[in-house]
Protein backbone atom coordinates (compact mmCIF):
# COMPACT_ATOMS: atom_id res chain seq x y z
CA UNK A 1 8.59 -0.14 -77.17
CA UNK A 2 6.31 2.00 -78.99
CA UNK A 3 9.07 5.12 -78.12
CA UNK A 4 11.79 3.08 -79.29
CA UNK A 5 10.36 2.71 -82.71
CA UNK A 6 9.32 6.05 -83.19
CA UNK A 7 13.31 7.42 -82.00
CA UNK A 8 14.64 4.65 -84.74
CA UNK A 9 12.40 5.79 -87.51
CA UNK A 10 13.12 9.92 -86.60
CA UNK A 11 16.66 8.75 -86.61
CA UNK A 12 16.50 7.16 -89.79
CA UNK A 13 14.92 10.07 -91.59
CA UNK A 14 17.24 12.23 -90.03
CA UNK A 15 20.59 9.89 -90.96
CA UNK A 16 19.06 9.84 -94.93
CA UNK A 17 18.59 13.49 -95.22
CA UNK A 18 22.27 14.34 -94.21
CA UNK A 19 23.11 11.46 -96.51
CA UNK A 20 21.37 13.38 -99.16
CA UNK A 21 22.33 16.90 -98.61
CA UNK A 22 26.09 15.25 -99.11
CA UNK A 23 25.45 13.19 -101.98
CA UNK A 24 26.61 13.61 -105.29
CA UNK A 25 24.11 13.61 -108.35
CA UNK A 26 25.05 10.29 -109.95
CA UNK A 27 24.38 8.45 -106.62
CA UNK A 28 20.87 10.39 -106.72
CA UNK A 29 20.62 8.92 -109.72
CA UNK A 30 19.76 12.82 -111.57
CA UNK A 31 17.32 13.75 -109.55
CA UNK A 32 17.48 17.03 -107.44
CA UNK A 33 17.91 16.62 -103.81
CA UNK A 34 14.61 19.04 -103.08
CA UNK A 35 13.01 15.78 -104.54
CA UNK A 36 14.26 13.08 -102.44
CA UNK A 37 13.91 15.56 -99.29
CA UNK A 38 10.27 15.56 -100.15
CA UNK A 39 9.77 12.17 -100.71
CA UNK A 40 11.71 11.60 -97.36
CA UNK A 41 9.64 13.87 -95.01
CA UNK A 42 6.66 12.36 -96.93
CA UNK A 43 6.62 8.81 -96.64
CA UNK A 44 9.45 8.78 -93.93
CA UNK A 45 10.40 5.02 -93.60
CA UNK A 46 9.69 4.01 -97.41
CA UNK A 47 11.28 7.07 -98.68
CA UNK A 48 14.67 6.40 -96.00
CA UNK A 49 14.75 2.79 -97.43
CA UNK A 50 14.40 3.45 -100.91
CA UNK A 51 16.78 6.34 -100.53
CA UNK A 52 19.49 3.71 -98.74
CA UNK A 53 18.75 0.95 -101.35
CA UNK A 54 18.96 3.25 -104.96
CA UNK A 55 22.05 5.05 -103.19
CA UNK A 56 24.10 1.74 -101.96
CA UNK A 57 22.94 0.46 -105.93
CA UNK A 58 24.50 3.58 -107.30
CA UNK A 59 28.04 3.28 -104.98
CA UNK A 60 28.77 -0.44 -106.40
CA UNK A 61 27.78 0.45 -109.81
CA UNK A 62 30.14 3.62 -109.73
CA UNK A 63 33.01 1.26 -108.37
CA UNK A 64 32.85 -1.45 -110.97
CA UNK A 65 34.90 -4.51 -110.59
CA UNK A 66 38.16 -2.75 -108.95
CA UNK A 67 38.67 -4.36 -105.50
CA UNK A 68 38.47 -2.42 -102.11
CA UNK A 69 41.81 -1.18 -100.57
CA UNK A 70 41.76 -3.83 -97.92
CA UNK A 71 40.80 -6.82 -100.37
CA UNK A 72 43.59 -9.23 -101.03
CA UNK A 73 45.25 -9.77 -104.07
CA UNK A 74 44.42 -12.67 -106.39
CA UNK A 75 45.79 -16.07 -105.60
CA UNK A 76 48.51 -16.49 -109.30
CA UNK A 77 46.52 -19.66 -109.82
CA UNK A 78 43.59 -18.20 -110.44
CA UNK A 79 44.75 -16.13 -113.39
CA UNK A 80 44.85 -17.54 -116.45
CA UNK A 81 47.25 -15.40 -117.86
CA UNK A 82 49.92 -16.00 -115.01
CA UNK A 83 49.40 -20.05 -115.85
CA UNK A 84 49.53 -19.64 -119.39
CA UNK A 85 53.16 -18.14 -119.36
CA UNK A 86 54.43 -20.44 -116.67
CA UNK A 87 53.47 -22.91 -118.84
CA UNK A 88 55.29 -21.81 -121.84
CA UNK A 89 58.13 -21.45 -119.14
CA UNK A 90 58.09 -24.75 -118.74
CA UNK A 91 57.93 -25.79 -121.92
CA UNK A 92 60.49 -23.89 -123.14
CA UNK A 93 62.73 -25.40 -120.19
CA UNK A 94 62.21 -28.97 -121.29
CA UNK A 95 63.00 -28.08 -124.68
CA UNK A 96 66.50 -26.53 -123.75
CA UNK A 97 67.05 -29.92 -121.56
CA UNK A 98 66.07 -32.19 -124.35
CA UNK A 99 68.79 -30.68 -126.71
CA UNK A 100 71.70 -30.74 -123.97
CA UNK A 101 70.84 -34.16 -122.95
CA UNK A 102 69.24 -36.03 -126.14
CA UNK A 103 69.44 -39.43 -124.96
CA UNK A 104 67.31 -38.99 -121.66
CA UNK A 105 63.38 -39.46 -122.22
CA UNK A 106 61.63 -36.71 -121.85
CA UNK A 107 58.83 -36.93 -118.91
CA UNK A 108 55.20 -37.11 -120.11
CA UNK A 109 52.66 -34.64 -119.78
């Protein structure tokens, strides 16, 4: 068990320093790679996690609010714009029907 831990945490370390040899510098948030190698090989599990955590922080920041290519679109009812013009759509259709046919009451909203 004690073997198994050890090969996680070397493969850890190993996984973040790739991960920071390809980063870019606004996911390192400015600060030289050299830097986070160090702190890596120094304090190997705290330096892997912090390195995962600030970089993952950096990635969602750097994507905003756009959606991912595989999200889905939007249901129309949960835009407000969309239900603002289908309302004026339909507003505009019951005036046209109220001046072709004047005598029928118009339905209530």
């Amino acid at each position: 068990m004690r073997n198994l831990l050890a090969l996680a945490a070397v493969a850890l370390v190993v996984y973040t320093i790739f991960d920071v040899l390809r980063s870019d510098e606004a996911e390192r948030f400015g600060v030289h790679k050299l830097i986070w190698l160090a702190f890596i090989v120094v304090l190997p599990v705290i330096g892997s996690v912090a390195w995962l955590v600030l970089r993952q922080m950096a990635r969602s920041r750097s994507a905003g609010p756009a959606r991912s290519p595989g999200a889905a679109a939007p249901a129309p009812d949960d835009d407000p714009e969309f239900l603002w013009r289908l309302e004026q759509q339909r507003r505009r259709a019951d005036r046209e029907q109220s001046r072709e046919h004047p005598d029928e009451p118009r339905p209530e909203s």
